[in-house]
Protein backbone atom coordinates (compact mmCIF):
# COMPACT_ATOMS: atom_id res chain seq x y z
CA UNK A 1 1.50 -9.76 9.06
CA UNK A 2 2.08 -13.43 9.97
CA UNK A 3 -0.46 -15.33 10.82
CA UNK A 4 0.75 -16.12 14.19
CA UNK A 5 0.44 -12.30 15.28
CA UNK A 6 -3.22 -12.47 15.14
CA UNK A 7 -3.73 -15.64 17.57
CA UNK A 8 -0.84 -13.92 19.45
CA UNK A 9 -2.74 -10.70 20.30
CA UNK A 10 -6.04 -12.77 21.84
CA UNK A 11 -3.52 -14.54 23.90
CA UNK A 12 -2.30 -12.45 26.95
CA UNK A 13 -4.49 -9.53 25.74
CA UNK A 14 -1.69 -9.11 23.50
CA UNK A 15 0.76 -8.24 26.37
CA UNK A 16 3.14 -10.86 26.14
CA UNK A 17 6.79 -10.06 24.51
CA UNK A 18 7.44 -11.53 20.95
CA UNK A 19 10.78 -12.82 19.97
CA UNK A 20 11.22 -14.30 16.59
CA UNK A 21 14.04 -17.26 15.45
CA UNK A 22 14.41 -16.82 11.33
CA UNK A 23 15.71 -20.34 11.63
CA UNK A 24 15.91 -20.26 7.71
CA UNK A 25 15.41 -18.33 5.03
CA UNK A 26 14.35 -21.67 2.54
CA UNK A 27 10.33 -22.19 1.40
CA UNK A 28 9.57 -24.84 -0.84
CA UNK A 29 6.82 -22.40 -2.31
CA UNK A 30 7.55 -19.18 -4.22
CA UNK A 31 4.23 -17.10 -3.43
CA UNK A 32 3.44 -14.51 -6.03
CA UNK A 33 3.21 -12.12 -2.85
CA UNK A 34 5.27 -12.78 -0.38
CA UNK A 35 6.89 -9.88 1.12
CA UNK A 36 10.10 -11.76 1.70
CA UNK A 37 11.77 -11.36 -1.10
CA UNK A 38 15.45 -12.30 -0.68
CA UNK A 39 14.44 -16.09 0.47
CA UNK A 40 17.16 -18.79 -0.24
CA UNK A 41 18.48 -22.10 1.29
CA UNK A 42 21.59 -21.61 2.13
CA UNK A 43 21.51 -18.95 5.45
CA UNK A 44 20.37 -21.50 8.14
CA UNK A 45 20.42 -21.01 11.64
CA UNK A 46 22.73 -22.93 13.73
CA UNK A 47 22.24 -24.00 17.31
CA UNK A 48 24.91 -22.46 18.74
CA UNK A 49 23.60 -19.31 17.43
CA UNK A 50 20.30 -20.60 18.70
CA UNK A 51 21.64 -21.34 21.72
CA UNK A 52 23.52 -17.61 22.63
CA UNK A 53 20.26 -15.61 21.16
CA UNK A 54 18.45 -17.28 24.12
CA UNK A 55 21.52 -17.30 26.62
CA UNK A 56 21.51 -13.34 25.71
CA UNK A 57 18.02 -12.53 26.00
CA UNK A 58 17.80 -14.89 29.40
CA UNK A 59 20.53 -13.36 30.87
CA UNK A 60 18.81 -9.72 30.46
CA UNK A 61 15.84 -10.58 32.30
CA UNK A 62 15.68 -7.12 33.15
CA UNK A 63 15.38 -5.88 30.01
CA UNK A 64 11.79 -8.28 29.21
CA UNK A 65 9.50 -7.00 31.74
CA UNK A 66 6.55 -8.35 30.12
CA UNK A 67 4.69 -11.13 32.27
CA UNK A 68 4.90 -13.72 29.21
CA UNK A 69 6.54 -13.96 25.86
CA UNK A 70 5.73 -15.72 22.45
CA UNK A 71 8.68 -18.24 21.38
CA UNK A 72 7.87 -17.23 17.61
CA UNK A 73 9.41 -18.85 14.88
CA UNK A 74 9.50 -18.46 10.96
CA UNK A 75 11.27 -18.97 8.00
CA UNK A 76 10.67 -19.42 4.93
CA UNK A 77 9.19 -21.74 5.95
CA UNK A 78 9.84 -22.86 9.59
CA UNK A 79 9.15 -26.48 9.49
CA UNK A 80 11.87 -27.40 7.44
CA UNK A 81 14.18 -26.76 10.81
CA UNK A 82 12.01 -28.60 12.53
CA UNK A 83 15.12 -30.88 14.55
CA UNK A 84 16.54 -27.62 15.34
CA UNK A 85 13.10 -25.83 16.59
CA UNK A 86 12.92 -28.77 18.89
CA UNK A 87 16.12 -28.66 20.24
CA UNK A 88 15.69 -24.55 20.40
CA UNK A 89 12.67 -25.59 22.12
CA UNK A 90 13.70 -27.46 25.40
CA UNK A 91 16.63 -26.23 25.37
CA UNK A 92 13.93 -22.79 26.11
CA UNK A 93 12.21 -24.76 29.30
CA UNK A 94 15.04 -26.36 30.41
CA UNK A 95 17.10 -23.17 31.07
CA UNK A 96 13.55 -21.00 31.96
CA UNK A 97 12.88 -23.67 34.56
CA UNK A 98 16.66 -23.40 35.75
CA UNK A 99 16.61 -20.10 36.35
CA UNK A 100 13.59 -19.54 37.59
CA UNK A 101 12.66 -16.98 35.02
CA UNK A 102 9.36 -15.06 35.05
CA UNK A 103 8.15 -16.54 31.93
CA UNK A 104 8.47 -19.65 33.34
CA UNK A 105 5.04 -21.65 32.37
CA UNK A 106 4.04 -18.24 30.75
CA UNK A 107 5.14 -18.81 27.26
CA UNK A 108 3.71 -19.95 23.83
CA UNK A 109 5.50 -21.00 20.66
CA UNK A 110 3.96 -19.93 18.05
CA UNK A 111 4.51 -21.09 14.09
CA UNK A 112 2.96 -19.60 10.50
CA UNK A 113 3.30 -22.67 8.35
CA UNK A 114 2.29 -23.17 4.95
CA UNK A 115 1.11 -26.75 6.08
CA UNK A 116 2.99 -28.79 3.84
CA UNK A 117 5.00 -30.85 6.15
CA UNK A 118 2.79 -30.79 8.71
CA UNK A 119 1.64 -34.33 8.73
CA UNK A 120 5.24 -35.31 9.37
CA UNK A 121 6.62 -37.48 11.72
CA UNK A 122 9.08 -35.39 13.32
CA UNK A 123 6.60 -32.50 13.02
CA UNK A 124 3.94 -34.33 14.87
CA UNK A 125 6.12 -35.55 17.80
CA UNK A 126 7.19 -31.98 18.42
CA UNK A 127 2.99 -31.06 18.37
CA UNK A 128 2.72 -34.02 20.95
CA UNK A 129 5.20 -32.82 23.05
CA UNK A 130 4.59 -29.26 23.45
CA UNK A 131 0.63 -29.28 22.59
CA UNK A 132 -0.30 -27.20 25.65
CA UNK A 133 2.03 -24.00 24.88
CA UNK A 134 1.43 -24.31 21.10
CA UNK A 135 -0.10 -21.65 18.39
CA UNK A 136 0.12 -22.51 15.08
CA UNK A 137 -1.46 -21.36 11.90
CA UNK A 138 -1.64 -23.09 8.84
CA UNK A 139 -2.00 -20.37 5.52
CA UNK A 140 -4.37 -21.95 3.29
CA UNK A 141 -5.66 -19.18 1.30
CA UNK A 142 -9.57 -20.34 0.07
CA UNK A 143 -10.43 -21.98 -3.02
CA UNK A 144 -7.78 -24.19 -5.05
CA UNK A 145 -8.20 -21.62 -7.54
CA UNK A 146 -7.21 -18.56 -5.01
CA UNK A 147 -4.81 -20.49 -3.65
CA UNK A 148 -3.19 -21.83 -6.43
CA UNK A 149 -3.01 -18.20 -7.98
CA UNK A 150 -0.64 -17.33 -5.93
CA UNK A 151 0.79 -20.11 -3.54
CA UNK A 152 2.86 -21.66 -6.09
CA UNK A 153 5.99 -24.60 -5.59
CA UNK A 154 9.14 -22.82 -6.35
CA UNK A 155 10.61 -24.17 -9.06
CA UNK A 156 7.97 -26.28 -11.00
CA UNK A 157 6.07 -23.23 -12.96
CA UNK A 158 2.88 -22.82 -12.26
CA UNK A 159 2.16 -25.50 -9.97
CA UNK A 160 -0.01 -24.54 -7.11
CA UNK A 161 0.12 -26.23 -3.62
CA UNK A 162 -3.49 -26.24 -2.45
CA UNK A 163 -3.73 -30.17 -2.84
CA UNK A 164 -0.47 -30.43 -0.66
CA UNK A 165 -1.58 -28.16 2.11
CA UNK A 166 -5.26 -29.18 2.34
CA UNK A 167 -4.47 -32.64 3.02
CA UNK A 168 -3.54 -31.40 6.28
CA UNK A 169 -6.48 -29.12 7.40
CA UNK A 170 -8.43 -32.06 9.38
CA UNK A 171 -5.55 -32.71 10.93
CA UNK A 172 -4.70 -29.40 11.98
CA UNK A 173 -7.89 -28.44 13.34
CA UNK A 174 -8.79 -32.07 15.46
CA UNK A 175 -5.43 -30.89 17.13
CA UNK A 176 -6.29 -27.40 17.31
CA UNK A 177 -10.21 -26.58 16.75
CA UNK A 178 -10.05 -23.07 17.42
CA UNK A 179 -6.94 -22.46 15.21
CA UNK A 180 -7.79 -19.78 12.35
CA UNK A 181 -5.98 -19.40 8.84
CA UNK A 182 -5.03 -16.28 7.16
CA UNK A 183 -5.63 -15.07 3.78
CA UNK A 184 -3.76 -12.64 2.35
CA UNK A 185 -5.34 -10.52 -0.57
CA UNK A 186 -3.42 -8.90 -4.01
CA UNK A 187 -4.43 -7.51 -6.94
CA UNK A 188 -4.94 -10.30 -8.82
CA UNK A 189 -7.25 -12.30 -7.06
CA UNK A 190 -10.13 -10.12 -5.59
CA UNK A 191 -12.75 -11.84 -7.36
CA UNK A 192 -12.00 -14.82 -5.15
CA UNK A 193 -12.70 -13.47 -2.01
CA UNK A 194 -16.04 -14.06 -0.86
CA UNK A 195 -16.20 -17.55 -2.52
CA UNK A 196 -13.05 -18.65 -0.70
CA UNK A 197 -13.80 -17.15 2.83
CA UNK A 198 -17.19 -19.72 2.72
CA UNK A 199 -14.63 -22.24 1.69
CA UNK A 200 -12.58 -22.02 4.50
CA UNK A 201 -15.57 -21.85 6.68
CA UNK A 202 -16.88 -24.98 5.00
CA UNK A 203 -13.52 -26.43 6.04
CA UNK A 204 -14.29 -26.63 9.12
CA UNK A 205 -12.00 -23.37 9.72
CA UNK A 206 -13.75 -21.16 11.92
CA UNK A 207 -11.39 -18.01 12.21
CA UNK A 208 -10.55 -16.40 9.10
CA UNK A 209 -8.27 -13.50 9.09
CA UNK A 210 -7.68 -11.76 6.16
CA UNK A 211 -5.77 -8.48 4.96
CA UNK A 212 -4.56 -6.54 1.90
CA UNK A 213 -0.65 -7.03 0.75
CA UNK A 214 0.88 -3.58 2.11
CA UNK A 215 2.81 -2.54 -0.59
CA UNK A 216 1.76 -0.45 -3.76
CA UNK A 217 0.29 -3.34 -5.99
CA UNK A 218 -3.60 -1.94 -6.35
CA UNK A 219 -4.51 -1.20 -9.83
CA UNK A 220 -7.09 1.26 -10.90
CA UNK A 221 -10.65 -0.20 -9.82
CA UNK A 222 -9.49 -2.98 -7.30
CA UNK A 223 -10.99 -0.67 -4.58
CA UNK A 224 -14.80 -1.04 -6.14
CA UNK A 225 -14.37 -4.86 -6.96
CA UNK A 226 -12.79 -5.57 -3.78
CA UNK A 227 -16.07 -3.52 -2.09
CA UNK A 228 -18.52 -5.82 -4.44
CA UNK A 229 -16.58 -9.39 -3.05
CA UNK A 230 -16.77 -8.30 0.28
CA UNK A 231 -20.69 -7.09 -0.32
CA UNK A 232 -21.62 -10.45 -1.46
CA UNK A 233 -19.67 -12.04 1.75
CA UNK A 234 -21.64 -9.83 3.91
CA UNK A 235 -25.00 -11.14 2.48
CA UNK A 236 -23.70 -14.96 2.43
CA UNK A 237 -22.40 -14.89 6.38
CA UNK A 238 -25.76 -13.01 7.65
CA UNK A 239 -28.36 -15.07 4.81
CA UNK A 240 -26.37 -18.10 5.64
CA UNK A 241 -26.16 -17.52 9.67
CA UNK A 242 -22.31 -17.77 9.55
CA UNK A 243 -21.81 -15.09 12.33
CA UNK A 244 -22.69 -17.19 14.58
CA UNK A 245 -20.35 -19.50 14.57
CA UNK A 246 -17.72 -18.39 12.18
CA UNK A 247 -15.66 -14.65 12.21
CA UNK A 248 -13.75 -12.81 9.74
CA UNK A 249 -11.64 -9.99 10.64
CA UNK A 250 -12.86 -8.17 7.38
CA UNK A 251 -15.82 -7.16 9.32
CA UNK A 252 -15.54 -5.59 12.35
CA UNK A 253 -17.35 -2.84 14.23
CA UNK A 254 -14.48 -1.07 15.25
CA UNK A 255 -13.26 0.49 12.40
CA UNK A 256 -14.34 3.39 10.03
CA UNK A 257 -14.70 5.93 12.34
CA UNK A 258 -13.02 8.96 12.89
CA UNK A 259 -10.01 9.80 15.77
CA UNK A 260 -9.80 10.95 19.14
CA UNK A 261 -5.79 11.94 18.74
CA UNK A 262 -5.66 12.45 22.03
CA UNK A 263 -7.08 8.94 23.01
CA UNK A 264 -5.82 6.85 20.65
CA UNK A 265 -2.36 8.26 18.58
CA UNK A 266 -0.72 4.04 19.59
CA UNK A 267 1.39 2.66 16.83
CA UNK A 268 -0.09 0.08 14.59
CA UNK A 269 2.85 -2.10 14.69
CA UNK A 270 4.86 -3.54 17.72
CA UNK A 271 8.31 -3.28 15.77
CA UNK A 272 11.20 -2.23 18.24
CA UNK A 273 9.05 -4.02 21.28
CA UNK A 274 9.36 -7.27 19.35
CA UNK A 275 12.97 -8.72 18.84
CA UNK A 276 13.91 -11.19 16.33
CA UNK A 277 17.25 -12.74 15.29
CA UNK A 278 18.65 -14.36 11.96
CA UNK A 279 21.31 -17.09 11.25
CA UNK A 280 23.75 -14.80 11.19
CA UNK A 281 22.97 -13.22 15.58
CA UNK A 282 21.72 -10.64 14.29
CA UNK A 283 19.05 -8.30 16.33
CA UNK A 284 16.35 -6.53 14.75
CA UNK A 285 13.35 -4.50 15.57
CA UNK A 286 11.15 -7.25 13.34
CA UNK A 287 11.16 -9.54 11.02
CA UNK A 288 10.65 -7.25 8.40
CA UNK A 289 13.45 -5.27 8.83
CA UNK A 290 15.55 -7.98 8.05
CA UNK A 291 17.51 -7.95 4.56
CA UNK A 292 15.58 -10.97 3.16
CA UNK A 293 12.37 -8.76 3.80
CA UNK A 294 13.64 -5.43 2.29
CA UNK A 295 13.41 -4.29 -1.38
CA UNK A 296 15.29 -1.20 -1.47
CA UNK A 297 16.33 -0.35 1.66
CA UNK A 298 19.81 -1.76 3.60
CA UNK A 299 18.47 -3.97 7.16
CA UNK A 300 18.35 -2.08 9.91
CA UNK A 301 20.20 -4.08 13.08
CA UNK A 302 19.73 -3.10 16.59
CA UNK A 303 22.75 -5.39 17.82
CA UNK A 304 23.52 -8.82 17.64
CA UNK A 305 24.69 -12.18 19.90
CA UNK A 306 28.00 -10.90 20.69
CA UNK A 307 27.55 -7.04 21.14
CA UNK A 308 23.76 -7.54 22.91
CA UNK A 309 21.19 -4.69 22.08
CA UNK A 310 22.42 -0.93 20.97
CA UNK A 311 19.55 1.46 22.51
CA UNK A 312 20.68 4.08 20.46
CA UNK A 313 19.32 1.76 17.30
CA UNK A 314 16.43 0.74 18.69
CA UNK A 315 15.14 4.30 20.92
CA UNK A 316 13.40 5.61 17.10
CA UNK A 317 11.24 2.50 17.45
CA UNK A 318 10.58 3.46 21.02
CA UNK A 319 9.44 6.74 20.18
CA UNK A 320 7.11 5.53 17.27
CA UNK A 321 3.45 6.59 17.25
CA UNK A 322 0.33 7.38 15.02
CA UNK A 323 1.22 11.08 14.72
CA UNK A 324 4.97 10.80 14.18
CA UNK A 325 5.15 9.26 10.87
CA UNK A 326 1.20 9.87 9.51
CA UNK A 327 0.21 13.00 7.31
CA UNK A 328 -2.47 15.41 9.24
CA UNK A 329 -4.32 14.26 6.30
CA UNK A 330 -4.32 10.75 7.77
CA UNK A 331 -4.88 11.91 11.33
CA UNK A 332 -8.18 13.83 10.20
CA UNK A 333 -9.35 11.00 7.75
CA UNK A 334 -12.90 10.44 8.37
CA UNK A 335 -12.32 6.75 8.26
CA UNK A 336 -8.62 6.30 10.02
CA UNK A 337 -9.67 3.71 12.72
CA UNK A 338 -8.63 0.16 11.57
CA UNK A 339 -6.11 1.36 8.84
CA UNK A 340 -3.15 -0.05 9.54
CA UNK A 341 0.28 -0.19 8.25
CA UNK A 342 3.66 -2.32 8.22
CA UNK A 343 6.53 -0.81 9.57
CA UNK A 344 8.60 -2.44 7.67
CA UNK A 345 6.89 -1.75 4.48
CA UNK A 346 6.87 2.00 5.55
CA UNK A 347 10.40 1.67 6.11
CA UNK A 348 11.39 0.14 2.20
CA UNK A 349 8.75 2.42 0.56
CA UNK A 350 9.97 5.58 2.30
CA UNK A 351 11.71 8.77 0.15
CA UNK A 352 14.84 8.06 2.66
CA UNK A 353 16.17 5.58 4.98
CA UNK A 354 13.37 6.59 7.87
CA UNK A 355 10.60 5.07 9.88
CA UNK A 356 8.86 7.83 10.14
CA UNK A 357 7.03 8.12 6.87
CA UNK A 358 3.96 5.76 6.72
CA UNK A 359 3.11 4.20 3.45
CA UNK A 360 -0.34 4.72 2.15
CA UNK A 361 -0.41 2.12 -0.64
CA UNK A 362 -3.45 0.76 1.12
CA UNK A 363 -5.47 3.72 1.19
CA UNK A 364 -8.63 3.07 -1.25
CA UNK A 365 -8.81 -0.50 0.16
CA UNK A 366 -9.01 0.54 3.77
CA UNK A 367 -11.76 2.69 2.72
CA UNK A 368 -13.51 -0.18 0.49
CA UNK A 369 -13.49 -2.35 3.21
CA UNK A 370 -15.29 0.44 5.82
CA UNK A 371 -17.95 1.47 3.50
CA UNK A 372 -18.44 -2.97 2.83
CA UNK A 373 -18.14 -2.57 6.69
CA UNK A 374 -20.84 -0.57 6.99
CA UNK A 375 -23.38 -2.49 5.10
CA UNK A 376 -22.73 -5.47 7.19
CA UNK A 377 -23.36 -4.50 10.65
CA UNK A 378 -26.24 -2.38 9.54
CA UNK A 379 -27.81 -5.21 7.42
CA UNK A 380 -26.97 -7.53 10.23
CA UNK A 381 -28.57 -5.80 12.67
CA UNK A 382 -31.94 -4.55 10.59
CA UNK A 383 -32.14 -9.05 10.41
CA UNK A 384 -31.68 -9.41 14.27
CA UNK A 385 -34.29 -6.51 14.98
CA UNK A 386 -36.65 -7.94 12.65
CA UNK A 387 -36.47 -11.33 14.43
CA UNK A 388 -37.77 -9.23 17.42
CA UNK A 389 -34.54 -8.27 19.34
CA UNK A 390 -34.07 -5.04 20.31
CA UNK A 391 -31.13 -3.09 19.30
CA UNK A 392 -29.42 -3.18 23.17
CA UNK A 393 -30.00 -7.38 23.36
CA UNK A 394 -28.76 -7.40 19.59
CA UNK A 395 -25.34 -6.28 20.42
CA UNK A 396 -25.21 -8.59 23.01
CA UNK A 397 -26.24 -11.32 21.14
CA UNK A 398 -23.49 -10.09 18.27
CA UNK A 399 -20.52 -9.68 21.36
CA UNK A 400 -20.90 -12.90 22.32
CA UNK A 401 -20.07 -14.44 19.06
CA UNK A 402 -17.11 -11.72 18.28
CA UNK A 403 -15.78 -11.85 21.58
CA UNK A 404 -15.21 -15.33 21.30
CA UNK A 405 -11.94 -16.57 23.02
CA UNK A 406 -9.54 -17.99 20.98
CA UNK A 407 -7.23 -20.75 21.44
């Protein structure tokens, strides 16, 4: 999940219709875990395919019925087309305004950036001039040694990026206070978590949101060590009185619990409501069905610039829900609420070439993380009790810091 999907679903209640440019497929890091795994420098979006992906989707006004939409754009790394996102960019409100289209003045644009070039010129003007309709995330993923780990410069070894990206953070957050980050966790660095989530915090970074890599890279025992990091977070953010002005999305009331299949049997993952294009016009469901994002699986295209959108390709994402590609023993797990899944990454891990076979590579973490759940809200609210609240005016007191707007 990018970064920009969580900042996304707070804005619009998470109504809003999310269209994605892969303006290029070039990083200048090679992250241990990125889930893009087919990332080079040479397919680069052009404007004029820019130009007919938004001449297409304007033109089927029909067809976007939501009330606002989320200009979205990502690489590799998306700054790097920076003179093209700009042009992209009014050439967007220039032709909304024109035509007097619904999402007129009801749009964001919204970037995941690994914050490298973010102090740039040309970067910065663009921020200037588009400030008000802008959501961006810098990844910075907690200490220099988590981050370093991991969020390596492609080509030069070993040599982490944390000093590059860093640099940037004050920036970033005088121009955006509320922004928050997102950490993504693997195998190899668990023991990092709780010290870098109090890092980030101490940053001055007051949303972290943090999740599990998808695919099948746990090892035997990352489950309990992953459950003692996020034990020792719970006791720093409650000892320390972080909840009250700082979140992460590791802990949150919501989940752990069993399901009302009747109720609740949504899909996890907006793929086939969300639309995103490549250099090359073509359509797809998500990002991550994209051939860049796939390991073993061929991309799966719903259309392109030329031929528009085939319903026939898209109507299985349509008809995607909890009980249509979950095992009953999923649907009857004691703990399902809160465990998600990537449709993409159910997609490439899949027996056959189907979306309706849900990978369950995160299993033993998703439980970890409710039972580390558990102790936190129950720890946190034996402390607000004992400082004389009562249970009804503690969960007020807890809503109003976790139902914090965000930017």
């Amino acid at each position: 999940m990018k970064i920009a999907d969580i900042s996304n679903r707070s804005w619009k209640n998470g109504m809003a219709k999310n269209i994605t440019f892969i303006v290029t497929k070039d990083c200048q890091l090679a992250c241990k875990y990125c889930y893009l795994v087919g990332k080079n420098s040479k397919e680069r979006m052009s404007w004029e395919v820019a130009k007919q992906a938004i001449d297409y989707i304007l033109d089927h006004e029909e067809d976007c019925q939501e009330e606002s939409v989320v200009w979205d754009f990502i690489g590799g790394e998306p700054f790097l087309e920076i003179e093209l996102i700009d042009t992209i960019c009014d050439y967007l409100k220039k032709e909304m305004f024109r035509r007097n289209h619904h999402w007129f003045d009801s749009y964001r644009f919204a970037f995941s950036t690994n914050g490298i070039n973010y102090h740039t010129d040309k970067v910065q003007q663009f921020i200037r001039k588009n400030h008000n309709h802008l959501s961006i995330g810098i990844t910075i993923d907690g200490t220099k040694n988590k981050h370093d780990l991991n969020r390596i410069w492609k080509g030069e070894g070993e040599r982490g990026s944390y000093a590059d990206v860093v640099r940037n953070i004050p920036l970033w957050l005088s121009q955006f206070p509320q922004a928050g980050t997102k950490v993504t966790i693997s195998s190899a660095d668990i023991k990092y978590i709780k010290d870098s989530v109090l890092h980030l915090f101490k940053l001055g970074i007051h949303e972290v949101n943090i999740n599990c890599v998808f695919e099948d890279v746990w090892s035997e025992g990352d489950d309990v060590l992953f459950e003692e990091q996020l034990v020792l977070l719970a006791n720093a953010i409650i000892d320390e009185r972080y909840y009250e002005d700082y979140t992460c999305s590791f802990f949150d009331e919501h989940i752990g619990k069993p399901l009302d299949i009747t109720l609740d049997n949504r899909n996890w993952c907006g793929a086939g409501r969300m639309l995103s294009v490549d250099a090359a016009g073509n359509f797809y469901p998500c990002t991550r069905f994209a051939q860049y994002s796939l390991r073993t699986k061929k991309a799966w295209t719903i259309g392109n610039i030329h031929d528009g959108i085939d319903n026939n390709k898209l109507r299985p994402f349509l008809t995607l829900d909890r009980c249509t590609q979950s095992s009953q023993k999923c649907i009857n797990c004691e703990v399902a609420s809160g465990c998600a899944w990537c449709q993409g990454e159910n997609y490439d891990a899949a027996d056959t070439a189907t979306v309706y076979q849900r990978s369950t590579a995160i299993c033993k973490m998703h439980k970890a993380r409710v039972r580390a759940n558990n102790y936190y809200w129950n720890k946190l609210y034996r402390k607000l009790e004992l400082e004389g609240m009562t249970k009804e005016n503690a969960e007020q007191h807890i809503r109003k810091f976790i139902n914090k707007p965000c930017e």
